[in-house]
C-alpha atoms as a PDB file:
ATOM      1  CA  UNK A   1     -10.493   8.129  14.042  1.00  0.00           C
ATOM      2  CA  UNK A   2      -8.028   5.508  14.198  1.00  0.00           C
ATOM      3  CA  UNK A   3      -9.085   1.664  13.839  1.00  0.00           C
ATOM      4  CA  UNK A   4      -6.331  -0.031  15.657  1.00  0.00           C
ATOM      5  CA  UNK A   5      -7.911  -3.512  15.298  1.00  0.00           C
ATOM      6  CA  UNK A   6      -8.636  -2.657  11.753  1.00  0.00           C
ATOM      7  CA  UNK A   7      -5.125  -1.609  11.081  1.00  0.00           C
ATOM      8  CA  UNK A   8      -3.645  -4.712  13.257  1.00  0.00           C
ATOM      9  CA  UNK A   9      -5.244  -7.372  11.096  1.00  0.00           C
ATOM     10  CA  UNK A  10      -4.188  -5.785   7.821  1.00  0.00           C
ATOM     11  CA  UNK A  11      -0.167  -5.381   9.118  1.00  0.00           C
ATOM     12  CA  UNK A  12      -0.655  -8.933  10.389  1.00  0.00           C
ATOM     13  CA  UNK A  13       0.244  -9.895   6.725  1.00  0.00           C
ATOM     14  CA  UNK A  14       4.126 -10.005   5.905  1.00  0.00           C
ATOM     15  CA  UNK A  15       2.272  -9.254   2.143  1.00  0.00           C
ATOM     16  CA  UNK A  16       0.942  -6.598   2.897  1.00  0.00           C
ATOM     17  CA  UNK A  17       3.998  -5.087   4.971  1.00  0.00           C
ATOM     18  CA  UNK A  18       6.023  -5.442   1.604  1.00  0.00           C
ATOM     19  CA  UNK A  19       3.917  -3.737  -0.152  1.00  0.00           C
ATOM     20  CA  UNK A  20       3.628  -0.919   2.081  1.00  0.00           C
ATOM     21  CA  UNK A  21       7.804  -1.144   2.305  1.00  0.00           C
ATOM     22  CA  UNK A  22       8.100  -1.070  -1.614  1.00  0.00           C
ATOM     23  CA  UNK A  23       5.825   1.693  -2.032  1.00  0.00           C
ATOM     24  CA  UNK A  24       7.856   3.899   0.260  1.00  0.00           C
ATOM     25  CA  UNK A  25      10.442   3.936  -2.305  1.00  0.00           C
ATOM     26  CA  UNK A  26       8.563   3.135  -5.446  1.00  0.00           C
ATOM     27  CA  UNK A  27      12.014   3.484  -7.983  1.00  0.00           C
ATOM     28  CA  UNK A  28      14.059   1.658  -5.987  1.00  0.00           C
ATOM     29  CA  UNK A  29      11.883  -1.370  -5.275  1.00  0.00           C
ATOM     30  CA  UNK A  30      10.629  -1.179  -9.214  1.00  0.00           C
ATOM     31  CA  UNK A  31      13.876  -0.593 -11.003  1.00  0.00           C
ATOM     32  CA  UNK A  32      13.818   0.670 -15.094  1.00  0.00           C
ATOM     33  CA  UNK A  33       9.860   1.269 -14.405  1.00  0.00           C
ATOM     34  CA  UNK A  34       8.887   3.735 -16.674  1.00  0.00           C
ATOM     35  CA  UNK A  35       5.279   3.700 -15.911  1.00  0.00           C
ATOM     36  CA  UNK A  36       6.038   4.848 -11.855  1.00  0.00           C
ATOM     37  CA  UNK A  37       4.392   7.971 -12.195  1.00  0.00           C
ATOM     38  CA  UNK A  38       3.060  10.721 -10.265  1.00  0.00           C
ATOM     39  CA  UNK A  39       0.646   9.618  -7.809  1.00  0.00           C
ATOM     40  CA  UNK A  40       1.598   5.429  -7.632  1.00  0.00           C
ATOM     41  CA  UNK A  41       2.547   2.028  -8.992  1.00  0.00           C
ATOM     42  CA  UNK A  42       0.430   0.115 -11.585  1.00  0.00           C
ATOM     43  CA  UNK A  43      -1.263  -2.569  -9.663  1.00  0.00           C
ATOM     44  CA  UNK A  44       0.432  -4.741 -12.354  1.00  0.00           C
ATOM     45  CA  UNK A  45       3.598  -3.971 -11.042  1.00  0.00           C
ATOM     46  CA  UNK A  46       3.020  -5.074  -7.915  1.00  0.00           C
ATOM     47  CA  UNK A  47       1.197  -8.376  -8.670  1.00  0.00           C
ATOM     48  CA  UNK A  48       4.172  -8.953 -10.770  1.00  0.00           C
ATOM     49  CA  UNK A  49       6.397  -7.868  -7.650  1.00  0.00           C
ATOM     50  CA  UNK A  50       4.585 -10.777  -5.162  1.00  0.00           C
ATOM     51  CA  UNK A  51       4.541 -13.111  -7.939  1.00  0.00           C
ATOM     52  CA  UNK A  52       0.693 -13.837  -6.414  1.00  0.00           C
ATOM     53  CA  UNK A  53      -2.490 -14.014  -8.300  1.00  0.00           C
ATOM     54  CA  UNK A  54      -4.149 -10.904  -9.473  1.00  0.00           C
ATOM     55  CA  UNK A  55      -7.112 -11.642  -7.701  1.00  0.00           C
ATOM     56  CA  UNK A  56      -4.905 -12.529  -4.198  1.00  0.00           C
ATOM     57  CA  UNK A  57      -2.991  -8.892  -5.053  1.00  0.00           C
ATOM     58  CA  UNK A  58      -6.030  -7.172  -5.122  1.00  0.00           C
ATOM     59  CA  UNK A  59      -7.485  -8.736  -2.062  1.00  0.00           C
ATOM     60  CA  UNK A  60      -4.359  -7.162  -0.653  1.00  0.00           C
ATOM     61  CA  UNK A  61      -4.598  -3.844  -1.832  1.00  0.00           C
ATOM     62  CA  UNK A  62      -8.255  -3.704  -1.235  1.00  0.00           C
ATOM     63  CA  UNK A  63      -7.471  -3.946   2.558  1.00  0.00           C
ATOM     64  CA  UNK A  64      -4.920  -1.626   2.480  1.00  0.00           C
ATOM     65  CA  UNK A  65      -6.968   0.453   0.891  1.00  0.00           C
ATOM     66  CA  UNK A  66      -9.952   0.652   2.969  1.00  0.00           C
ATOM     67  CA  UNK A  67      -7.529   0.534   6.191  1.00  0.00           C
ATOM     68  CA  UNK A  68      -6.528   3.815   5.054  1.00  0.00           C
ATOM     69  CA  UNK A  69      -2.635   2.870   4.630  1.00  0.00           C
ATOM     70  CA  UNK A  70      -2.811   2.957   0.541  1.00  0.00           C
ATOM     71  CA  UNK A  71      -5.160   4.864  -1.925  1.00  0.00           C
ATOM     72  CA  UNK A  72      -5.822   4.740  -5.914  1.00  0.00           C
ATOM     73  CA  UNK A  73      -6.413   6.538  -8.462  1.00  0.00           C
ATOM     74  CA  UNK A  74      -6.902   6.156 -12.201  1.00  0.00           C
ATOM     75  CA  UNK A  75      -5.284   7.590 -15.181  1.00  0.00           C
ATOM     76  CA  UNK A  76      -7.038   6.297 -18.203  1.00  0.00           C
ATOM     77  CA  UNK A  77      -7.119   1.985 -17.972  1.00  0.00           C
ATOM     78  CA  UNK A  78      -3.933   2.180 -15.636  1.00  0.00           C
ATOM     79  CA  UNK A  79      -5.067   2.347 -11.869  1.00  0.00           C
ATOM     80  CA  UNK A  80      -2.080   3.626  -9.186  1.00  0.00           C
ATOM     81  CA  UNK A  81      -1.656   2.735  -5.885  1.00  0.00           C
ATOM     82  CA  UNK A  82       0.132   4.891  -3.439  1.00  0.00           C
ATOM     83  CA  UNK A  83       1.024   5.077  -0.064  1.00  0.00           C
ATOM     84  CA  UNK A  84      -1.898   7.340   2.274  1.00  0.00           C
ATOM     85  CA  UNK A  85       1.360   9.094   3.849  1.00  0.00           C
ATOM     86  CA  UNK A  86      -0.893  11.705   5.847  1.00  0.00           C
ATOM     87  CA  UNK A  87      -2.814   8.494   7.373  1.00  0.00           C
ATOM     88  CA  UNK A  88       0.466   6.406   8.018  1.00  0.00           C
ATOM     89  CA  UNK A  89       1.534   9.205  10.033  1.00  0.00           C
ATOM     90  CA  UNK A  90      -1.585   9.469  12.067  1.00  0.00           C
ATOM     91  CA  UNK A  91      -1.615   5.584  12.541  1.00  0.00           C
ATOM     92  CA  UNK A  92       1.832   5.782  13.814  1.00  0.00           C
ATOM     93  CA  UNK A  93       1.418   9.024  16.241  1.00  0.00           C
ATOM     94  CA  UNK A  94      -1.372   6.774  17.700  1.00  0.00           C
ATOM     95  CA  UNK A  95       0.464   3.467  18.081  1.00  0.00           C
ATOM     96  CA  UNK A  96       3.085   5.645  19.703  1.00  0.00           C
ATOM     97  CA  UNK A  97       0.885   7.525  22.139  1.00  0.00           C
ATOM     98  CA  UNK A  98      -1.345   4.231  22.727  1.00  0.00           C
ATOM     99  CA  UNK A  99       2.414   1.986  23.264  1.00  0.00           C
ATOM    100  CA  UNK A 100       3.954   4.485  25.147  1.00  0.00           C
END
C-alpha cells in the first residue's frame, strides 16, 4: 500500500529529488567512480555529491529509505544505496491513477 502523504513530504525536498535523479543514472552523475558497483552508490559519494553534512545526508537517505523510494545494502564497511525501482513504479502508477 501506497503512502501518498508519506511519499509527498519526502519529494517535498529538492535534496532529496537530486538524489533520487542522480541515482537513476549512477555513472553519469558520479563520473571516474570506481566504487559504483552492483547494487548502489557509497553513501560517501553522495554526501560528497550535496556537499551537506554526513549526518544531514543520512537524514536524507533514511527517509528515502523508509518511504520506500531507495534501499541499502552492505558489502563489507561500504553501505550502497540504490534506487527501489519496483516501488518508484508503483508510486508513480498510483499518482497517475489518483491525478488522473
Amino acid at each position: 500500500m501506497i503512502d501518498a502523504d508519506k511519499i509527498h513530504r519526502v519529494l517535498a525536498s529538492q535534496v532529496r529529488r537530486n538524489i533520487l535523479n542522480w541515482l537513476k543514472d549512477p555513472a553519469a552523475s558520479f563520473p571516474g567512480a570506481e566504487v559504483v558497483c552492483s547494487g548502489g552508490v557509497p553513501i560517501g559519494m553522495i554526501q560528497a555529491r550535496t556537499r551537506l553534512s554526513q549526518s544531514t545526508v543520512s537524514a536524507h537517505l533514511s527517509a528515502l529509505i523508509d518511504a520506500g523510494l531507495l534501499k541499502s545494502h552492505r558489502v563489507g564497511q561500504w553501505a550502497f544505496i540504490s534506487r527501489d525501482e519496483g516501488n518508484i513504479r508503483q508510486v508513480v502508477a498510483y499518482l497517475t491513477e489518483a491525478l488522473s
